[in-house]
Protein backbone atom coordinates (compact mmCIF):
# COMPACT_ATOMS: atom_id res chain seq x y z
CA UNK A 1 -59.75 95.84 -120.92
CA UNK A 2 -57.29 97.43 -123.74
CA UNK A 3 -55.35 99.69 -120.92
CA UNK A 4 -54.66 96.78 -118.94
CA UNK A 5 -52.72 94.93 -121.92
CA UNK A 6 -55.02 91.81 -121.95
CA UNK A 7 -56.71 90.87 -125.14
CA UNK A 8 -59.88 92.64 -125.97
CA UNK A 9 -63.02 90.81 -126.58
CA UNK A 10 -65.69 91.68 -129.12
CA UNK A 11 -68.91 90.34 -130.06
CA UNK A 12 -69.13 89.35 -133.60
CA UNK A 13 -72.82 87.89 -134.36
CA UNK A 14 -73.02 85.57 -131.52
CA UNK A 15 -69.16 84.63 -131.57
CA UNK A 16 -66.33 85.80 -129.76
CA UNK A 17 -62.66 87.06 -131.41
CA UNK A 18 -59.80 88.51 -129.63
CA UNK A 19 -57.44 90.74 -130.43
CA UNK A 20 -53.98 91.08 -128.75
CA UNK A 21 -53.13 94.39 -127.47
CA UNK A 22 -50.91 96.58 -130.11
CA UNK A 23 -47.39 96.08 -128.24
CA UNK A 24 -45.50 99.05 -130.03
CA UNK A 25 -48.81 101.13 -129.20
CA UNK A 26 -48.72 100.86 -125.60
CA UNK A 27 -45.10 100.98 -125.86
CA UNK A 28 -45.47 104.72 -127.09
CA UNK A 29 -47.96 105.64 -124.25
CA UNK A 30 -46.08 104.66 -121.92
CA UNK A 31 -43.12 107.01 -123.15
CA UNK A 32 -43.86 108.92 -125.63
CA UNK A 33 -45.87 111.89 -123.86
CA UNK A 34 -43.04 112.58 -121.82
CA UNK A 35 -39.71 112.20 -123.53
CA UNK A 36 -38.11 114.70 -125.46
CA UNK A 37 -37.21 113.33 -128.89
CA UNK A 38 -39.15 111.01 -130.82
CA UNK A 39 -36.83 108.59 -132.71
CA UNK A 40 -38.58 106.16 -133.10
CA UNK A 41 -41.21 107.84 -135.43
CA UNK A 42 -41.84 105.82 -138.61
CA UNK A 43 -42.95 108.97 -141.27
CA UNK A 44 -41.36 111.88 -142.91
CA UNK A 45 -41.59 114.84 -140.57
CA UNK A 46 -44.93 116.69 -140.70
CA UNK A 47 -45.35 119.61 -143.05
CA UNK A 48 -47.43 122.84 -141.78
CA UNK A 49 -50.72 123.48 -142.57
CA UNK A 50 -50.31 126.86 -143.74
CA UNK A 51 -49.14 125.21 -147.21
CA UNK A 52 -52.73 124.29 -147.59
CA UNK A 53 -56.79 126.00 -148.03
CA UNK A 54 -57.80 124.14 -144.30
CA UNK A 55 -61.25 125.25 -145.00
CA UNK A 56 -63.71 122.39 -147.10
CA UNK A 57 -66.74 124.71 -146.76
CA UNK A 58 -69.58 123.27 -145.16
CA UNK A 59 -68.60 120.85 -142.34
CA UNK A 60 -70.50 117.84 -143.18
CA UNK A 61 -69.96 114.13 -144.52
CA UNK A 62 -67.89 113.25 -147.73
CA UNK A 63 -70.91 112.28 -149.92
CA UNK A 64 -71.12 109.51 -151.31
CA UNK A 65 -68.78 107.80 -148.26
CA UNK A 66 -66.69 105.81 -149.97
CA UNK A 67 -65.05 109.51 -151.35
CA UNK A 68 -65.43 112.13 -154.04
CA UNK A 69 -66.08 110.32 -157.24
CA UNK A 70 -64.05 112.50 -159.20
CA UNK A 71 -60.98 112.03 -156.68
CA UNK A 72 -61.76 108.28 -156.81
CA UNK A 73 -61.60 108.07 -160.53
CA UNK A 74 -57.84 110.32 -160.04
CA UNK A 75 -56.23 108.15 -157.64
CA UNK A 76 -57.96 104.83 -160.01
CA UNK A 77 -55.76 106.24 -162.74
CA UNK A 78 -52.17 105.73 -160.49
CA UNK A 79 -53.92 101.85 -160.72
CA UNK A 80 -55.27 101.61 -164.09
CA UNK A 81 -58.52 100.73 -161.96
CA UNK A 82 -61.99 103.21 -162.41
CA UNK A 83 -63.47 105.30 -159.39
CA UNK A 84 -65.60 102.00 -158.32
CA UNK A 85 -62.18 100.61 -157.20
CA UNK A 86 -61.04 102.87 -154.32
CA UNK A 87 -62.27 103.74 -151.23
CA UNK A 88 -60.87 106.71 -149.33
CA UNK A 89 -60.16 105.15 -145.74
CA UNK A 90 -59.52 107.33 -142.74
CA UNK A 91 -55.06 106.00 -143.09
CA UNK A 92 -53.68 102.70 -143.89
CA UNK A 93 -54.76 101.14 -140.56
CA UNK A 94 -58.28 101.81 -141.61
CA UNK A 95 -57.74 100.44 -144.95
CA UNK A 96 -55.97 97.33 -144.17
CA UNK A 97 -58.30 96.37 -141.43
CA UNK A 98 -61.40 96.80 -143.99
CA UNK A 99 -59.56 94.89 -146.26
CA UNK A 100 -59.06 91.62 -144.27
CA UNK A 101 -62.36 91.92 -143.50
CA UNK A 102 -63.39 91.85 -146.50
CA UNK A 103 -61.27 89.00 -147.80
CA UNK A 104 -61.40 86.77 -145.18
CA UNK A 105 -65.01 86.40 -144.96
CA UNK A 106 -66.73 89.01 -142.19
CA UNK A 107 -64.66 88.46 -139.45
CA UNK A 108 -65.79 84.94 -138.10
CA UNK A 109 -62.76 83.45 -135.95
CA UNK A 110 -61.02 80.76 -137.35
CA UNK A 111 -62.82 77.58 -135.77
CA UNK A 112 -66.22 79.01 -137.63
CA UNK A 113 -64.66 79.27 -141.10
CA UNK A 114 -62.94 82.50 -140.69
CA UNK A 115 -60.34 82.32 -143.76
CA UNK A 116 -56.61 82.75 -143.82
CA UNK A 117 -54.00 84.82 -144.32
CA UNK A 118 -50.28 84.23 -145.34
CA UNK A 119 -48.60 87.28 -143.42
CA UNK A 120 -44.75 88.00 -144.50
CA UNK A 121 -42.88 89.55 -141.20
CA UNK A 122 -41.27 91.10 -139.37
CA UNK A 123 -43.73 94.15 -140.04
CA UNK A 124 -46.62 96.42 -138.25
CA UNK A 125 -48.07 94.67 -135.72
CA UNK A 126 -51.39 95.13 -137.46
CA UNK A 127 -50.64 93.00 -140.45
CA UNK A 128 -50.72 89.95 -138.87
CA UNK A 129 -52.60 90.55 -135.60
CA UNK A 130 -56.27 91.90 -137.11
CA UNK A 131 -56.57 88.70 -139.65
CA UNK A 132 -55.10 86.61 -136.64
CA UNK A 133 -57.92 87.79 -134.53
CA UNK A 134 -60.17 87.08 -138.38
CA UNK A 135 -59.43 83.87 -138.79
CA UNK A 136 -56.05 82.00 -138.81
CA UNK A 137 -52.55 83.20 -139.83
CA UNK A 138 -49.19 81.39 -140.96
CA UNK A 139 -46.25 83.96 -141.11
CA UNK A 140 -42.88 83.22 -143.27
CA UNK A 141 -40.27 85.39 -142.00
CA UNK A 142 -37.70 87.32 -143.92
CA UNK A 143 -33.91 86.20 -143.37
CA UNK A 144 -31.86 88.74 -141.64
CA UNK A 145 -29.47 90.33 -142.30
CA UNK A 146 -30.49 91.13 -145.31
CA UNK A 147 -34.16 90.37 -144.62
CA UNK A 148 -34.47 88.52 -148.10
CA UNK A 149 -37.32 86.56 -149.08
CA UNK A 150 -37.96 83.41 -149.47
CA UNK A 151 -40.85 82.97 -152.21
CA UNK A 152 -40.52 79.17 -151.73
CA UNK A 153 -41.37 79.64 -148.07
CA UNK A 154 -44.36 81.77 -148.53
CA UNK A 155 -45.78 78.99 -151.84
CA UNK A 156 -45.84 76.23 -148.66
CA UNK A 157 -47.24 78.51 -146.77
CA UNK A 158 -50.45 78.62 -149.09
CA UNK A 159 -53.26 76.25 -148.21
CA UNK A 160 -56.52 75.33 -149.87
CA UNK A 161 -58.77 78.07 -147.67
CA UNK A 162 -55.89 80.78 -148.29
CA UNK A 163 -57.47 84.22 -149.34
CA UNK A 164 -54.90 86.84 -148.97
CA UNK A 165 -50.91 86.66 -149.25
CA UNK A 166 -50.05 89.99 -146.76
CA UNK A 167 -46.42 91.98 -148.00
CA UNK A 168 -45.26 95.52 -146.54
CA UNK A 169 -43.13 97.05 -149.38
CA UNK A 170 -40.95 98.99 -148.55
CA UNK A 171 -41.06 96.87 -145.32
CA UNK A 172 -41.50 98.54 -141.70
CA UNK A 173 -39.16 97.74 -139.84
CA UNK A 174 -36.41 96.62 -141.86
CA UNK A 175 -36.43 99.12 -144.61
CA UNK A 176 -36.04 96.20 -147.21
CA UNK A 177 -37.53 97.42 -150.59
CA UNK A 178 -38.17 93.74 -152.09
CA UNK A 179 -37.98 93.96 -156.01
CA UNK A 180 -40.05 93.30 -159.14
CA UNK A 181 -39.33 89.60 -159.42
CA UNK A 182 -40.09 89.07 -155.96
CA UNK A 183 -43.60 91.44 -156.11
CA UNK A 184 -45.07 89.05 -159.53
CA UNK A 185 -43.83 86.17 -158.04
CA UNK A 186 -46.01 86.48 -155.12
CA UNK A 187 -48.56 87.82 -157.19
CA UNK A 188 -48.46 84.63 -159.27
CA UNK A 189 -49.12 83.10 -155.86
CA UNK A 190 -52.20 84.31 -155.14
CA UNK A 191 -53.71 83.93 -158.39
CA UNK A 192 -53.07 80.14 -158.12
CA UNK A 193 -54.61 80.21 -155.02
CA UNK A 194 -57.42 81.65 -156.07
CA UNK A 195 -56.60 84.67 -153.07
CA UNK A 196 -55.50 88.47 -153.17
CA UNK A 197 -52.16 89.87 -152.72
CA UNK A 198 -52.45 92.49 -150.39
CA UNK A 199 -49.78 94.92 -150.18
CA UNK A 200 -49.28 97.84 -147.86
CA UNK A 201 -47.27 100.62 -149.59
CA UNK A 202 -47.35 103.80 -147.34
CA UNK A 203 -43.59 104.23 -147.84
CA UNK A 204 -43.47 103.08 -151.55
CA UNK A 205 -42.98 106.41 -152.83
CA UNK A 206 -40.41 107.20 -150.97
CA UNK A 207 -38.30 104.92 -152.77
CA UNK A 208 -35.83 106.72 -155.46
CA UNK A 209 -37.74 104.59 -158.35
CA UNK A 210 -40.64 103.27 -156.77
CA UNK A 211 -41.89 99.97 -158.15
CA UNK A 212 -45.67 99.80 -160.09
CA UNK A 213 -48.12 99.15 -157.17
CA UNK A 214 -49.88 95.95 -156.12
CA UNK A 215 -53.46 96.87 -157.53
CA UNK A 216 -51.75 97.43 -160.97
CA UNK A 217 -50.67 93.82 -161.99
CA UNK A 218 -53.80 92.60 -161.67
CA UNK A 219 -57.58 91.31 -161.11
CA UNK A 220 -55.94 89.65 -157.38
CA UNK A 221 -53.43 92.81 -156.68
CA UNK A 222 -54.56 95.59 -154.06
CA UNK A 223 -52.82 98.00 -152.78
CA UNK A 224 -53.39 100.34 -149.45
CA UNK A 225 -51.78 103.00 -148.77
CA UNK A 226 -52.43 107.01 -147.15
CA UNK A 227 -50.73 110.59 -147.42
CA UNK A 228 -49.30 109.76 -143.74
CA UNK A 229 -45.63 108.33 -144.34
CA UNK A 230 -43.94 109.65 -147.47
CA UNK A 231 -46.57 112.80 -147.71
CA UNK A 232 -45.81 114.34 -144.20
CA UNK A 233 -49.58 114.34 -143.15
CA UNK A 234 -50.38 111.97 -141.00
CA UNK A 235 -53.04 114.44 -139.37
CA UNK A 236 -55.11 114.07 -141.88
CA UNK A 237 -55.94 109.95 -141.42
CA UNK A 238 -56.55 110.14 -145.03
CA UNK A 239 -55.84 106.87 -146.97
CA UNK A 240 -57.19 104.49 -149.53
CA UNK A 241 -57.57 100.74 -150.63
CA UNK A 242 -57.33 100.43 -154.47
CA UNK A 243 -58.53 96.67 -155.84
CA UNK A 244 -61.19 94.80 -157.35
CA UNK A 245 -64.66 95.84 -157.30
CA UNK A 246 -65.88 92.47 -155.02
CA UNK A 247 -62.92 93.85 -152.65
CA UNK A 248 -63.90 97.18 -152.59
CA UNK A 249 -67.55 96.87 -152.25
CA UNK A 250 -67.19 94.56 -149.59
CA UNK A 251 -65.04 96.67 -147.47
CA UNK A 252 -67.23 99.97 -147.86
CA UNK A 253 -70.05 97.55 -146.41
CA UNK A 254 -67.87 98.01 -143.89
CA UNK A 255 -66.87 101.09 -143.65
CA UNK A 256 -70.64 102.39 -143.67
CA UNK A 257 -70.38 100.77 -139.44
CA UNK A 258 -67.09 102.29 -138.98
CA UNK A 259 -66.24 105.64 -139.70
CA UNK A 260 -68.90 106.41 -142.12
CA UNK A 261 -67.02 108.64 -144.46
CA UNK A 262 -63.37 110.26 -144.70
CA UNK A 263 -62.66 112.72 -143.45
CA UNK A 264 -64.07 116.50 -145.05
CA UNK A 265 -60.87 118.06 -143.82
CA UNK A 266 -58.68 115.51 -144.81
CA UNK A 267 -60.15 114.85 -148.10
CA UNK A 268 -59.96 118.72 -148.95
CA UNK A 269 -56.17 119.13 -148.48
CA UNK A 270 -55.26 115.50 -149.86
CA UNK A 271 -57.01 117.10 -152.84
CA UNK A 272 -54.20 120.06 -152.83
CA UNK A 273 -50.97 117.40 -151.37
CA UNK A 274 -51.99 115.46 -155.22
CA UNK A 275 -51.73 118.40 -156.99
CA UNK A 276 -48.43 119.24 -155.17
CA UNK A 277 -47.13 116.07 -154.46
CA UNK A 278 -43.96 116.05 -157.32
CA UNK A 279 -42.40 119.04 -154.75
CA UNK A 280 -43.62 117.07 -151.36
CA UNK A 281 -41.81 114.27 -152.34
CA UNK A 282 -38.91 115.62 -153.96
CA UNK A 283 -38.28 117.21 -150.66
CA UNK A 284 -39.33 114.61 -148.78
CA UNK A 285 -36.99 111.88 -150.69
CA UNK A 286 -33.97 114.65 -150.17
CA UNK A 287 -34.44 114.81 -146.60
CA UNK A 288 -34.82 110.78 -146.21
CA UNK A 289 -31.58 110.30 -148.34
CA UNK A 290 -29.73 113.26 -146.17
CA UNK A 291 -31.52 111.50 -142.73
CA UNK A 292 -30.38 108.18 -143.58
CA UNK A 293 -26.52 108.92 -144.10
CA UNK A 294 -26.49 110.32 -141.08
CA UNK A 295 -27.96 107.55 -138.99
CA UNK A 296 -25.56 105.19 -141.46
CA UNK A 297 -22.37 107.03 -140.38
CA UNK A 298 -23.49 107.11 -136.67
CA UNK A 299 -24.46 102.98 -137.15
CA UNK A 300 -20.91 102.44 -137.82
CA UNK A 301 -19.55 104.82 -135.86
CA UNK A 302 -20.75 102.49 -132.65
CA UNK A 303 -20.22 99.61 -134.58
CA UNK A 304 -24.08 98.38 -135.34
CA UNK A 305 -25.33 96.63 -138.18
CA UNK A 306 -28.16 97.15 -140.49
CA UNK A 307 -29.81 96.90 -143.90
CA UNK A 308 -29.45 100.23 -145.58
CA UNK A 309 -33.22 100.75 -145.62
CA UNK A 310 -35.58 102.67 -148.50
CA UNK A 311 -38.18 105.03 -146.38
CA UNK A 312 -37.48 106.57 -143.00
CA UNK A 313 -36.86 103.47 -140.61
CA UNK A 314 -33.77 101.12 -140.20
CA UNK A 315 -33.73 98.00 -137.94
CA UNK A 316 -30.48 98.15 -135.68
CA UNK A 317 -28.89 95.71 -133.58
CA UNK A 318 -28.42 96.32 -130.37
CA UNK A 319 -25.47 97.49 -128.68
CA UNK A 320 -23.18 95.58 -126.61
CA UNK A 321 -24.33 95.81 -122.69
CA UNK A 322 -27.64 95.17 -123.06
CA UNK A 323 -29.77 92.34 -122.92
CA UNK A 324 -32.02 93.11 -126.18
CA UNK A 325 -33.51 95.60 -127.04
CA UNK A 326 -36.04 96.45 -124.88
CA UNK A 327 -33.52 96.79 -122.01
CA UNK A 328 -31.41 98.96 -124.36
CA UNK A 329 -34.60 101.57 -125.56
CA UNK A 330 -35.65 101.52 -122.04
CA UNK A 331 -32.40 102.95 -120.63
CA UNK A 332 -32.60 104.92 -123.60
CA UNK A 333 -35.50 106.38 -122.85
CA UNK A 334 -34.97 106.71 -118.97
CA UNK A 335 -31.22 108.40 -119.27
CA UNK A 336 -31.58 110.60 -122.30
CA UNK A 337 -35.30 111.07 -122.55
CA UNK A 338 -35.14 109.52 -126.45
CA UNK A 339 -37.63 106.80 -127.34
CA UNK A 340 -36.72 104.15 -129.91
CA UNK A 341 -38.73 101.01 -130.65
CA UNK A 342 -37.41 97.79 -129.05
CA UNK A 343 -37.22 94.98 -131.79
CA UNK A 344 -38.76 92.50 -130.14
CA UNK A 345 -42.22 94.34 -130.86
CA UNK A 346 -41.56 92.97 -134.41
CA UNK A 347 -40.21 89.19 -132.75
CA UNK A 348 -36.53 90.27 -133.22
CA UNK A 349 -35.29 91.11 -129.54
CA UNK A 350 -31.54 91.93 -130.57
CA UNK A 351 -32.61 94.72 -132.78
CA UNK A 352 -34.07 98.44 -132.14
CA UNK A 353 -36.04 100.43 -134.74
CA UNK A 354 -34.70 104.17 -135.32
CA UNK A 355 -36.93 106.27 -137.53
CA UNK A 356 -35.31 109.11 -139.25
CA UNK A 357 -37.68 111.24 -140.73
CA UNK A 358 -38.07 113.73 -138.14
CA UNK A 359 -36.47 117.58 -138.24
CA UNK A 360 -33.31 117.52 -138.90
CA UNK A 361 -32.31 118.98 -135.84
CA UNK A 362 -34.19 116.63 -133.23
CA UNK A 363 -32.53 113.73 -135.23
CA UNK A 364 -29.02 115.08 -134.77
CA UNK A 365 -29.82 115.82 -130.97
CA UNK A 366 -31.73 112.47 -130.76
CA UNK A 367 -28.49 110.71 -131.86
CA UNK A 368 -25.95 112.47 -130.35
CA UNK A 369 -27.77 111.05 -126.77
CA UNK A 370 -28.36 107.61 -128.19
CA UNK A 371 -24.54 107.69 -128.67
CA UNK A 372 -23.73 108.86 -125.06
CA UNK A 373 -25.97 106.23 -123.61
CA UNK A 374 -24.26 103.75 -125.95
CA UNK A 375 -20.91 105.39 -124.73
CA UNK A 376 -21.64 104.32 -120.80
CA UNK A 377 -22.88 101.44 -120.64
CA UNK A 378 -20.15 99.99 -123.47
């Protein structure tokens, strides 16, 4: 079963697929509910809802269910792609899971034909472990410290039966924002291999000069994203996948046996967070810039490395004392009631992602214990 941390099975028309159990997931329940300070959060904090109308009318389904049409055709524009290419997703999670199963052919495992996936970590579990559990990945790591990219890597990478090349840009965890050159050459990529370029970009525009997204280069670009990480509104599991038509009209297939439709509440105030979203983000960028010096100066102040990240999480190395870094967030956790995420969720065990989007105030507590902790065990 999932609570025991053994993979769950599921029927898929007469076949079996597994899924491993979402590591930084269970991680959280087991202590998250009762610690004091979140740091390990990986959004902007959450605005109120009294900034919004919270009331949609009639309670019902969003009809038709792949979203308002004339919403649709709004967020198209951001892609130079028409209403038919987006579906409104309930989040990115939602959305990127549709997607590989849209792309890599229904969901068959990999001995029955089930596609594959080029998957470019360290980054959310889910990016590599849903089209694992699809079919068949090969992941090309970045290169720490810097977490650069190797586009060579990721061209061998390609086979014959590839159908999606997987980037997370701005990346979680590292905070690397890869550029341009590095975006169109993967791009270029897929379209010789006849396969998608799938990028997830919940924390693009958090980025001082965010790049063009995925779904705008091209017939093989799409792009997923939600109003959860740089918005502040992670309540409302309100998200999208923006691509070609054969993409999208696969995926709301799916969604039709998922959730059905987005959500009426979350579709109402995304409505109003578009129409405001030049002052969100300004305010939400300010805060990220302001959050991120002050986890840089405490970084050096204990003499840590990392890559100065774009969004709201940096990938730390552990301390000296400790033996990785789920030793390190667990004492954390257990002595000063902070949780952090242990790197070796992402396969990096002598790092630690911090987020630092949270209130000001819980960040400057959350550190100033991090720091103690760091302080006695030194």
């Amino acid at each position: 079963m999932a609570g025991t941390g053994t993979p769950l099975t599921l029927g898929v028309v007469g076949t079996r697929m597994e899924i491993e159990p979402f590591g930084l997931e269970r991680w959280f329940a087991e202590y998250e509910h009762d610690a004091d300070i979140m740091l390990a959060e990986s959004g902007i904090r959450s605005l109120d809802a009294s900034r919004f109308d919270t009331d949609p009318g009639a309670v019902g389904y969003v009809i038709p269910t792949n979203g308002d049409p004339d919403f649709r055709e709004r967020i198209g524009a951001r892609y130079d792609r028409p209403a038919d290419e987006v579906l409104f997703t309930n989040g990115t999670q939602e959305a990127n899971f549709l997607t590989f199963l849209a792309a890599m052919g229904g969901a068959a495992p990999a001995t029955e034909g089930g596609g594959h996936a080029v998957v470019i970590t360290p980054t959310y579990q889910a990016l590599h472990t849903v089209p694992d559990a699809f079919g068949d990945v090969t992941r090309v790591s970045l290169d720490p410290p810097e977490w650069t990219l190797d586009v060579e890597a990721v061209a061998e990478a390609v086979r014959p039966d590839t159908d999606l090349i997987v980037l997370n840009n701005p990346n979680n965890p590292t905070g690397r924002y890869h550029d341009r050159a590095v975006v169109d050459a993967l791009y270029d990529l897929a379209v010789d291999a006849d396969a998608y370029l799938l990028c997830d970009e919940v924390y693009r525009l958090l980025a001082d000069d965010p790049l063009p997204p995925v779904a705008s280069l091209g017939e093989r670009g799409v792009s997923t994203t939600s109003l959860t990480k740089a918005y502040g509104l992670a309540g409302l599991r309100f998200g999208w996948i923006a691509g070609p038509e054969t993409i999208i009209e696969r995926a709301w297939n799916w969604k039709d046996y998922t959730t059905i439709s987005p959500s009426i509440f979350g579709q109402h105030v995304a409505k109003q967070a578009i129409e405001a979203e030049d002052e969100i983000l300004a305010e939400n960028r300010e805060l990220a810039r302001e959050h991120r010096d002050r986890v840089a100066a405490f970084v050096e102040e204990h003499d840590l490395e990392w890559f100065d990240p774009v969004g709201v999480n940096g990938f730390v190395t552990v301390p000296d004392g400790f033996d990785g870094g789920r030793e390190f967030c667990r004492t954390v956790v257990e002595e000063a009631s902070v949780v952090l995420a242990p790197g070796g969720l992402f396969g990096f065990p002598g790092y630690f992602r911090i987020g630092f989007g949270l209130p000001t105030e819980e960040l400057t507590e959350g550190l100033e214990r991090v720091g103690r902790v760091i302080g006695r065990h030194a």
